[in-house]
PDB file of N, CA and C in Angstrom:
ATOM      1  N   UNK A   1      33.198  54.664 -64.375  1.00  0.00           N
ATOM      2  CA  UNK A   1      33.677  55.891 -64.981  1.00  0.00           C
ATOM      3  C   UNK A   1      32.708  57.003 -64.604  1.00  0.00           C
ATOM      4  N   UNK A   2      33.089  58.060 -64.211  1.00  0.00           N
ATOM      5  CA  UNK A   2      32.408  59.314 -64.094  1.00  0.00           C
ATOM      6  C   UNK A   2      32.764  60.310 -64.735  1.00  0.00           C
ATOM      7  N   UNK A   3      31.917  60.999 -65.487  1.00  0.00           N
ATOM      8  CA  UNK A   3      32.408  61.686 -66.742  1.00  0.00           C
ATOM      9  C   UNK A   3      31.275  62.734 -66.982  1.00  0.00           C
ATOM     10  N   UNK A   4      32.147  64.006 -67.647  1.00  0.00           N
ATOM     11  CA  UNK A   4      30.571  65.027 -67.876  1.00  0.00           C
ATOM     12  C   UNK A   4      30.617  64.910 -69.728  1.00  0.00           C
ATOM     13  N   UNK A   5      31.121  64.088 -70.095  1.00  0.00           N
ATOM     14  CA  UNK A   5      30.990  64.228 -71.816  1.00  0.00           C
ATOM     15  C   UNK A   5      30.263  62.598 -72.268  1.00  0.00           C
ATOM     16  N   UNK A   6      29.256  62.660 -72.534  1.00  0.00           N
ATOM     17  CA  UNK A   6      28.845  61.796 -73.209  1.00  0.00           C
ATOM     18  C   UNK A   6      29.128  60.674 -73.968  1.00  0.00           C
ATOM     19  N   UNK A   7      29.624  61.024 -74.783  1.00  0.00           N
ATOM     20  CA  UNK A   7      30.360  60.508 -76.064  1.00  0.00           C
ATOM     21  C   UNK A   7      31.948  60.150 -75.492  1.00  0.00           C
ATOM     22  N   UNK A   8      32.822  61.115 -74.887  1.00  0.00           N
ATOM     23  CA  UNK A   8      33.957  60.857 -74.755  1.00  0.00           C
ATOM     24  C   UNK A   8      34.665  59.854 -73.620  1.00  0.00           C
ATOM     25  N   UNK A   9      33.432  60.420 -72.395  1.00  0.00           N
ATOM     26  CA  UNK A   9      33.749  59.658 -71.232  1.00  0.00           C
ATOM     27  C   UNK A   9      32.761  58.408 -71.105  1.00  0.00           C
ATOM     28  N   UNK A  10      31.657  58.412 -71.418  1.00  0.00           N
ATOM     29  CA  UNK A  10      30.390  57.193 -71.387  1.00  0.00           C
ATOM     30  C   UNK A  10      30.597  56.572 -72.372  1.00  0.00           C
ATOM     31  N   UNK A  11      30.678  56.838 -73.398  1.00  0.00           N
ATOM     32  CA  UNK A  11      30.501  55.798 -74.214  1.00  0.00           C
ATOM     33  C   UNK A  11      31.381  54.725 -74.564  1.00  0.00           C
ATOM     34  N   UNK A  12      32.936  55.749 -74.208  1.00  0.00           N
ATOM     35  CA  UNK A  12      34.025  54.449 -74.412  1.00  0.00           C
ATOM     36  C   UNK A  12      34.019  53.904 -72.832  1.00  0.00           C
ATOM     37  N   UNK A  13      33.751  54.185 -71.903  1.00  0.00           N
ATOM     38  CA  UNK A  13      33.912  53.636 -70.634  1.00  0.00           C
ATOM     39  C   UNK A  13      32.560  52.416 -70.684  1.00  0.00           C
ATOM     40  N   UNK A  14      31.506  52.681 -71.278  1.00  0.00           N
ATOM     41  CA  UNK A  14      30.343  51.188 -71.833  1.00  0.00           C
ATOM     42  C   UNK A  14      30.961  50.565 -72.736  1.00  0.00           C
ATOM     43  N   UNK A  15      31.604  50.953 -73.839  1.00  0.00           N
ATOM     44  CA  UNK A  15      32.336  49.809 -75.011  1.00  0.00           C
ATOM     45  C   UNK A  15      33.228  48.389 -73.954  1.00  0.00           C
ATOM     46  N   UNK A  16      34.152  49.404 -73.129  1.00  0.00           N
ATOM     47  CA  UNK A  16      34.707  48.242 -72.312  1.00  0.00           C
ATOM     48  C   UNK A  16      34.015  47.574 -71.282  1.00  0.00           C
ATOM     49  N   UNK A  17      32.909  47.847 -70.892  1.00  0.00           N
ATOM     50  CA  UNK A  17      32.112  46.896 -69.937  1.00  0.00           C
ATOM     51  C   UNK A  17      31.687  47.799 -68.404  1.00  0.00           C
ATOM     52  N   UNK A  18      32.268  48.749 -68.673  1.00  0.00           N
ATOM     53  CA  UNK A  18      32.364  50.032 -67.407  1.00  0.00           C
ATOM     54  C   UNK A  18      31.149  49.933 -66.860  1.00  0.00           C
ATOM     55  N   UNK A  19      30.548  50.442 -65.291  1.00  0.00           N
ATOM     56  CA  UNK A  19      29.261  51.273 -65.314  1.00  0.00           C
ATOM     57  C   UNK A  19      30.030  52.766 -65.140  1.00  0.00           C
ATOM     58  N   UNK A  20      28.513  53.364 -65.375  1.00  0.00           N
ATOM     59  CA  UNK A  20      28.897  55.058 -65.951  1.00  0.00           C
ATOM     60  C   UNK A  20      28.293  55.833 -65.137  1.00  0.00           C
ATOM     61  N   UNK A  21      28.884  57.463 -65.214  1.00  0.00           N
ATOM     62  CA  UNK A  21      27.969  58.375 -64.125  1.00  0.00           C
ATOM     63  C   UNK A  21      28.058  58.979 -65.043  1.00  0.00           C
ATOM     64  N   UNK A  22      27.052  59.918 -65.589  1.00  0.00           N
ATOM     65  CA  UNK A  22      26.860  61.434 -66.546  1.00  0.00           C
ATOM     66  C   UNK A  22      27.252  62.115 -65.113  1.00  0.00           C
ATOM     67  N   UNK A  23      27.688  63.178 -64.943  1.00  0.00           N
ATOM     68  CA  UNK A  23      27.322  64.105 -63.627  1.00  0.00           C
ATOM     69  C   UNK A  23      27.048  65.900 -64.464  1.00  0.00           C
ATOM     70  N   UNK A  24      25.954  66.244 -64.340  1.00  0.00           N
ATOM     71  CA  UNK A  24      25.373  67.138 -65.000  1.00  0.00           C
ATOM     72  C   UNK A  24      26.282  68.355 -64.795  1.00  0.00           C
ATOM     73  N   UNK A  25      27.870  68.575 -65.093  1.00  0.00           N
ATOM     74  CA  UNK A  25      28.414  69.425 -64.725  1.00  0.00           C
ATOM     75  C   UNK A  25      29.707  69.494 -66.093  1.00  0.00           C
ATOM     76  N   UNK A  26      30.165  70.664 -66.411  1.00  0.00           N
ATOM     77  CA  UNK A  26      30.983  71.057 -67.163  1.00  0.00           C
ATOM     78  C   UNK A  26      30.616  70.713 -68.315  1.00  0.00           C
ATOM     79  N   UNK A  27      30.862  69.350 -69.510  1.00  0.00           N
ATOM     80  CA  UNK A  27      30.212  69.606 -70.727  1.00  0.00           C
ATOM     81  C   UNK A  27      29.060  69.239 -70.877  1.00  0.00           C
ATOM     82  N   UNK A  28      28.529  68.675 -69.829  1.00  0.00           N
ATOM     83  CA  UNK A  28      27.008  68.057 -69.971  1.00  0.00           C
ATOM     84  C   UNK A  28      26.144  68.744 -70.614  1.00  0.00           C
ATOM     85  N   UNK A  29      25.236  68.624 -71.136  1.00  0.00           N
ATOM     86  CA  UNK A  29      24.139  69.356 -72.338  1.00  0.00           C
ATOM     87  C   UNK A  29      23.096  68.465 -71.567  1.00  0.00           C
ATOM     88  N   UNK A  30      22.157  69.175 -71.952  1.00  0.00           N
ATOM     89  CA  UNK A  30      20.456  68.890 -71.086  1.00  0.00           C
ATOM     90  C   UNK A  30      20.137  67.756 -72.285  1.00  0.00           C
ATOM     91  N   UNK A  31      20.811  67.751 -74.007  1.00  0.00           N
ATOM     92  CA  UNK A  31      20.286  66.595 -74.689  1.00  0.00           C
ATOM     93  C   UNK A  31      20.749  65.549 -74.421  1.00  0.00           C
ATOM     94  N   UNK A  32      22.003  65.392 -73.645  1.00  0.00           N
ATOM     95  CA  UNK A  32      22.397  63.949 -73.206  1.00  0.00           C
ATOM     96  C   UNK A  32      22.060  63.460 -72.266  1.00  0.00           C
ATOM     97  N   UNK A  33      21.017  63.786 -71.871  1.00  0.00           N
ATOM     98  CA  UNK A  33      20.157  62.512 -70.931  1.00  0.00           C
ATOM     99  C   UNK A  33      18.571  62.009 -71.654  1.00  0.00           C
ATOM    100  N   UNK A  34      18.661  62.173 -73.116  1.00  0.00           N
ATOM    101  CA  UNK A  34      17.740  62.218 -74.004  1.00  0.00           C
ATOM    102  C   UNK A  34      18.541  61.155 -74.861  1.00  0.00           C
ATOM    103  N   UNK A  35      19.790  60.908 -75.043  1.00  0.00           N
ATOM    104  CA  UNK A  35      20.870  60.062 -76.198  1.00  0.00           C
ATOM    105  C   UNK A  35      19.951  58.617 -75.801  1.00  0.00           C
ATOM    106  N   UNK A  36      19.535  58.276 -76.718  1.00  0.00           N
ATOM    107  CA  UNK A  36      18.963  56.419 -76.964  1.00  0.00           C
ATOM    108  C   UNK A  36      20.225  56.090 -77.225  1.00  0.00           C
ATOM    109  N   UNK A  37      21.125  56.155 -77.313  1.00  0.00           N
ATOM    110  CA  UNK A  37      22.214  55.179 -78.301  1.00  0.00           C
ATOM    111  C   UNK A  37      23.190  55.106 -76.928  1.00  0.00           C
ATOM    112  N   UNK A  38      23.680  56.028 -76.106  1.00  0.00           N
ATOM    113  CA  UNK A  38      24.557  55.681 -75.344  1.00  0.00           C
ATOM    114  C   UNK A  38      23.450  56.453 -73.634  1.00  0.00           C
ATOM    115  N   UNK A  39      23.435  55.136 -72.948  1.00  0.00           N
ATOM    116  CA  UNK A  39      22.583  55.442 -72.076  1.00  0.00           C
ATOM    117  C   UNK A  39      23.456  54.801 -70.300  1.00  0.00           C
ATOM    118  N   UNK A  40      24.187  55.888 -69.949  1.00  0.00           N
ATOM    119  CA  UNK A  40      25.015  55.717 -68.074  1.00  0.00           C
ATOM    120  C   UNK A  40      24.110  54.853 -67.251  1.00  0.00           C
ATOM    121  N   UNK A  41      24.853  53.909 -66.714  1.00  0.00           N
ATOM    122  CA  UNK A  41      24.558  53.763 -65.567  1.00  0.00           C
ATOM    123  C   UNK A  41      23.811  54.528 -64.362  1.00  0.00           C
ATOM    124  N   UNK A  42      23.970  55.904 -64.233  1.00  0.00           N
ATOM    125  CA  UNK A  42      23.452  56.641 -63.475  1.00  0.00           C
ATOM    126  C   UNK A  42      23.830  58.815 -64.066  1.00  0.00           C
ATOM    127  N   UNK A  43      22.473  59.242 -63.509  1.00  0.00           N
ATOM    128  CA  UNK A  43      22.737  60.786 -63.558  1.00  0.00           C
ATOM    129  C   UNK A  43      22.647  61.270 -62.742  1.00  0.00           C
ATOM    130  N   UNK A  44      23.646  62.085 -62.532  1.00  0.00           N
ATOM    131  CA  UNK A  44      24.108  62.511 -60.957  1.00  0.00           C
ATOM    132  C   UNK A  44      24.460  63.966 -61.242  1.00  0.00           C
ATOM    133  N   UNK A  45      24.030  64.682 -60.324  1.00  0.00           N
ATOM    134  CA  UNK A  45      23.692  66.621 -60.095  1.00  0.00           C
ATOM    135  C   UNK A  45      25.449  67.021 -60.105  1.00  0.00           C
ATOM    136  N   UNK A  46      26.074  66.256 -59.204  1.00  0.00           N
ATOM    137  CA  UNK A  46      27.324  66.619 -59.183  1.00  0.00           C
ATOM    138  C   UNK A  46      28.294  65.565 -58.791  1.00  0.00           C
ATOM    139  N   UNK A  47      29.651  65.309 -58.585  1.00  0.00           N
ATOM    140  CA  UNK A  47      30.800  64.421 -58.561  1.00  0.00           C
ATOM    141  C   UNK A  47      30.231  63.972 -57.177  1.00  0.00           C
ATOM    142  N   UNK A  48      29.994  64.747 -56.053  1.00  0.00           N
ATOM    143  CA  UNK A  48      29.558  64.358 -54.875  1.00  0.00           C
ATOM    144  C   UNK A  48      28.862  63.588 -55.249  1.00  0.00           C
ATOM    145  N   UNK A  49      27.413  63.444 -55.416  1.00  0.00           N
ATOM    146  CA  UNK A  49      26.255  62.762 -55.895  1.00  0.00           C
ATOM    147  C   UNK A  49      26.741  61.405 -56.734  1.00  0.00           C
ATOM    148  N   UNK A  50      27.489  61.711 -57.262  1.00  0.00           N
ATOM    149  CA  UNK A  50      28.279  60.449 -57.891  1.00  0.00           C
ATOM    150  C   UNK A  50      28.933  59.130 -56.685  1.00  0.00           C
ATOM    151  N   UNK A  51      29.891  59.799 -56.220  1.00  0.00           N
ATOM    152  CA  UNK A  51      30.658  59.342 -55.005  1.00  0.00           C
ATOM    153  C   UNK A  51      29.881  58.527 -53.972  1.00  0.00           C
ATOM    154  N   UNK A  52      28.701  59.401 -53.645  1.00  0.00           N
ATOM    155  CA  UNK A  52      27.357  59.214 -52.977  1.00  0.00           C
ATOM    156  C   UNK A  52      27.002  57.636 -53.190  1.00  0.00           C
ATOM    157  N   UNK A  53      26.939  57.572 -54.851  1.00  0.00           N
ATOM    158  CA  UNK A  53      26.106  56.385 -55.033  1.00  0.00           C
ATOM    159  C   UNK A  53      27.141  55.103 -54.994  1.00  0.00           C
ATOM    160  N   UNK A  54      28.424  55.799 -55.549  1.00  0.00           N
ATOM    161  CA  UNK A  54      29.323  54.417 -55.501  1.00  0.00           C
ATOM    162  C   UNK A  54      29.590  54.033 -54.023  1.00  0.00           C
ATOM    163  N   UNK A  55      30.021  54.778 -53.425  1.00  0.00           N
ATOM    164  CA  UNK A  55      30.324  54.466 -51.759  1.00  0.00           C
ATOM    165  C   UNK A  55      28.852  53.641 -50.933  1.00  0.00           C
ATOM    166  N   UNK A  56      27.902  54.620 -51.860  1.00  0.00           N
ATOM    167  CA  UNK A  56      26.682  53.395 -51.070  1.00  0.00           C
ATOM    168  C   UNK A  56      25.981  54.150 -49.884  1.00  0.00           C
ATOM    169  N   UNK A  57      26.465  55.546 -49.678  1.00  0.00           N
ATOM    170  CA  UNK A  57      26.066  56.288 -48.187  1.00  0.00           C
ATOM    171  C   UNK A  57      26.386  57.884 -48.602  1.00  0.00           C
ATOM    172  N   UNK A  58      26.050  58.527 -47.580  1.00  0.00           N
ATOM    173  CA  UNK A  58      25.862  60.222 -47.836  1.00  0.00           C
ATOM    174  C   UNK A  58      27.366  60.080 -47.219  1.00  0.00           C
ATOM    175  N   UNK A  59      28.272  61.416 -48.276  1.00  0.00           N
ATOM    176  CA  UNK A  59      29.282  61.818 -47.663  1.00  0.00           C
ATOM    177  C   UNK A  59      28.945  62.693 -46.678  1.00  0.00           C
ATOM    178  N   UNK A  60      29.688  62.122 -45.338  1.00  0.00           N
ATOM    179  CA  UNK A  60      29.045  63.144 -44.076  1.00  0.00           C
ATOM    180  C   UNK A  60      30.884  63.946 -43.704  1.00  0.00           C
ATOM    181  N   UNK A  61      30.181  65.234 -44.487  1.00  0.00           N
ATOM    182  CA  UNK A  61      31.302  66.440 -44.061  1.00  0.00           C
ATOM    183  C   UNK A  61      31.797  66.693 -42.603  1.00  0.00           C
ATOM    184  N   UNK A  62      30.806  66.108 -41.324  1.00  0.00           N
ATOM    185  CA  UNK A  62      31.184  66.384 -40.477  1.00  0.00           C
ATOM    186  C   UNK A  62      32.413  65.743 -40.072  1.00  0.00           C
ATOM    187  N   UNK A  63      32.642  64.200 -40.591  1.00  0.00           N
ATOM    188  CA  UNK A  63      33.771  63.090 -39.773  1.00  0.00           C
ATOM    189  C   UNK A  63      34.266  63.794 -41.538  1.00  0.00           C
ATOM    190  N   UNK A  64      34.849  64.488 -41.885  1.00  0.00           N
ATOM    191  CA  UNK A  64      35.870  64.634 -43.527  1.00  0.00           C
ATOM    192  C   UNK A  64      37.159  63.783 -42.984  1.00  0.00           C
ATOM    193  N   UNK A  65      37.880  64.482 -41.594  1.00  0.00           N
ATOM    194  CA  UNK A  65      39.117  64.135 -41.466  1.00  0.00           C
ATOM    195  C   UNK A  65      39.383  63.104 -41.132  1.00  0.00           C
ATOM    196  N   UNK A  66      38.327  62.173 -40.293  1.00  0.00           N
ATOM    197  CA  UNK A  66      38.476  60.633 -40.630  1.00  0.00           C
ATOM    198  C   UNK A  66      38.283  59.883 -41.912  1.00  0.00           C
ATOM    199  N   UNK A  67      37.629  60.302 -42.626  1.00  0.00           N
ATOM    200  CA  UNK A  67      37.306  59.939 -44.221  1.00  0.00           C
ATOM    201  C   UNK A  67      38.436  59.772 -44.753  1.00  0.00           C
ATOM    202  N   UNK A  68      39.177  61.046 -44.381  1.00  0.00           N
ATOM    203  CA  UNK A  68      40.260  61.488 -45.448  1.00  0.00           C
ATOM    204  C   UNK A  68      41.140  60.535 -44.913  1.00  0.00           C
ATOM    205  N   UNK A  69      41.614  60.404 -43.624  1.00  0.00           N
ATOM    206  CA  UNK A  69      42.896  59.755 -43.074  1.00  0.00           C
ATOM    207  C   UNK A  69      42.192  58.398 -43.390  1.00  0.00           C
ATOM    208  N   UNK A  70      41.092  57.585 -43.732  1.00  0.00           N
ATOM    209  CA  UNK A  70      40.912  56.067 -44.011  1.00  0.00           C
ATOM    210  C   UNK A  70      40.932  55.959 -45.072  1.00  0.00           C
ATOM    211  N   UNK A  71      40.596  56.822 -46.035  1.00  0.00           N
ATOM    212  CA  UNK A  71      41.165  56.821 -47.673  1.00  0.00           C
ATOM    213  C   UNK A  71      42.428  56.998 -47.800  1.00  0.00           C
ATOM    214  N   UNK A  72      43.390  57.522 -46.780  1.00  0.00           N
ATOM    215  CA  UNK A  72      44.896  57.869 -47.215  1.00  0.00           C
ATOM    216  C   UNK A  72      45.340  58.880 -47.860  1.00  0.00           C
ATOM    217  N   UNK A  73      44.225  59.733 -47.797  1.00  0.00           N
ATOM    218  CA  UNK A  73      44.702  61.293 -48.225  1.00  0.00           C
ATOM    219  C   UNK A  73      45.440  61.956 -47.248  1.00  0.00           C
ATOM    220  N   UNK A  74      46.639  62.566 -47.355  1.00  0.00           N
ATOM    221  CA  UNK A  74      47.048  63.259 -46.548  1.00  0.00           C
ATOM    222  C   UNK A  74      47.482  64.806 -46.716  1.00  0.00           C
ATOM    223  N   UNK A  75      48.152  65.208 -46.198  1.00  0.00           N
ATOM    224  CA  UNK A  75      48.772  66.812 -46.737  1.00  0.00           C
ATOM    225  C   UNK A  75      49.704  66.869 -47.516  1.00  0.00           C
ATOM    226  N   UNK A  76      50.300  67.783 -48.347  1.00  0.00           N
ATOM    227  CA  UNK A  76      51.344  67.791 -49.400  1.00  0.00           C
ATOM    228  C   UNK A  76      52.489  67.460 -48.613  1.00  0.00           C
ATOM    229  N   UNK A  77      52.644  67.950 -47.469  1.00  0.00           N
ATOM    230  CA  UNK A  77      53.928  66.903 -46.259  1.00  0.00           C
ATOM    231  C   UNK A  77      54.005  65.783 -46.344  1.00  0.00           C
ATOM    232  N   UNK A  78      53.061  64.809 -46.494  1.00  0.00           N
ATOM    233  CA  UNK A  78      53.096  63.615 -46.198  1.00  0.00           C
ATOM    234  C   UNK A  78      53.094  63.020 -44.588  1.00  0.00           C
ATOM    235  N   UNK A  79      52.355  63.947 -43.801  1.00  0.00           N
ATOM    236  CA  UNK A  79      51.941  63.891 -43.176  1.00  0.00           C
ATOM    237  C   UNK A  79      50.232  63.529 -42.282  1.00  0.00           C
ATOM    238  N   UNK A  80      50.042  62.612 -42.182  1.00  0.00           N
ATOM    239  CA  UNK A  80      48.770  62.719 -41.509  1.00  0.00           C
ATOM    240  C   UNK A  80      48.044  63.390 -41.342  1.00  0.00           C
ATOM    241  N   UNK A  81      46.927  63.970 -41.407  1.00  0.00           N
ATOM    242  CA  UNK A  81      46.506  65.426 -39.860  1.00  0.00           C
ATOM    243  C   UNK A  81      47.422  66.227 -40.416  1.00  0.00           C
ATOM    244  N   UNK A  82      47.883  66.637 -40.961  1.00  0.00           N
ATOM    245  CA  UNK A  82      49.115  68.156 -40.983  1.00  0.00           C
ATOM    246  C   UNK A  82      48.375  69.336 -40.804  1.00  0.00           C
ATOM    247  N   UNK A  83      49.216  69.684 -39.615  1.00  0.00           N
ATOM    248  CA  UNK A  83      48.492  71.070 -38.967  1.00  0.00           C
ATOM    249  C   UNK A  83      48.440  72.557 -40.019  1.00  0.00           C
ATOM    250  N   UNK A  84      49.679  72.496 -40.966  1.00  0.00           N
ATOM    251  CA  UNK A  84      49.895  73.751 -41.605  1.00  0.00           C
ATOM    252  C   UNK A  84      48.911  73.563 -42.781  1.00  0.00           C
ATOM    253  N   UNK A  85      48.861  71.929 -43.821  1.00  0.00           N
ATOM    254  CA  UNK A  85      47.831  72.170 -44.500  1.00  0.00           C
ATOM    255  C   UNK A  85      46.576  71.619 -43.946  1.00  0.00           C
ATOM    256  N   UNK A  86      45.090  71.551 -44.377  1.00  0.00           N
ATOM    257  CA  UNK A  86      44.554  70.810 -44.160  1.00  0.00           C
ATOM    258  C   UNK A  86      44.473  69.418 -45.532  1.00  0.00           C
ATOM    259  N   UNK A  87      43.946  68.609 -45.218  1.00  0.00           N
ATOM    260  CA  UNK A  87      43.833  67.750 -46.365  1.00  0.00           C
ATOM    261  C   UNK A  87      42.888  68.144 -47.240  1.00  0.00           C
ATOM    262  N   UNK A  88      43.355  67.476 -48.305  1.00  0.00           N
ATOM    263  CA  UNK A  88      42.436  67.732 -49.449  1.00  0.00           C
ATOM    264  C   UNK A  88      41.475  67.349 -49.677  1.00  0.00           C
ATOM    265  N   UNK A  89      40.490  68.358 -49.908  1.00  0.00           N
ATOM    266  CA  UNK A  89      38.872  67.948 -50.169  1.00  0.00           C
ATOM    267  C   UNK A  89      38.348  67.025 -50.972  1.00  0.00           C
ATOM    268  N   UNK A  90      37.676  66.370 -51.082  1.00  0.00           N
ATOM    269  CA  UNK A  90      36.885  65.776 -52.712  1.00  0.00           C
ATOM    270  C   UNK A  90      35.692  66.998 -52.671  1.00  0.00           C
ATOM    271  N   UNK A  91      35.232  67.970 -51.962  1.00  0.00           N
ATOM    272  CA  UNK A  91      34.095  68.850 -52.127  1.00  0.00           C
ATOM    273  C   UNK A  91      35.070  70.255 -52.405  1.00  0.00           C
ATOM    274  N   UNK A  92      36.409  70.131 -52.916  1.00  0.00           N
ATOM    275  CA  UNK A  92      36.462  71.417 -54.073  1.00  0.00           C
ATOM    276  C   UNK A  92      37.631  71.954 -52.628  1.00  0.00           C
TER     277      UNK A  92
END
């Protein structure tokens, strides 16, 4: 589970056996990496940084469009490669 709420996204994602990412972005508070009671798997700067650690390697922006076409992301066409859109980012 990767989650910026503490309580909402970590803690029920540890009740069921989950590992966890805090990613220090949107509700994150500087006291929840201080919580003794509910303590992530990992703290991560941003969703990238997250991704980072589960995949095991640096997302390298340069190969994106092979990334994207071996994950199976494609364009709102349903097309491969679609020239009119590009595919969709995981970096926003």
């Amino acid at each position: 589970m990767v989650g910026d709420d503490i309580v909402g996204d970590i803690k029920g994602a540890k009740e069921v056996g989950m590992d966890t990412i805090l990613v220090r972005t949107g509700k994150f508070l500087k006291k929840d990496e201080e919580n003794k009671k509910i303590v992530p798997t990992l703290i991560a700067d941003s969703i990238v940084e997250a991704v980072e650690w589960i995949v095991g390697e640096e997302y390298d922006t340069d190969n994106e469009d092979t990334i994207l076409k071996e994950m199976g992301i494609t364009g709102d066409d349903g097309e491969e490669g679609g020239e009119d859109e590009p595919p969709m980012s995981p970096r926003g």
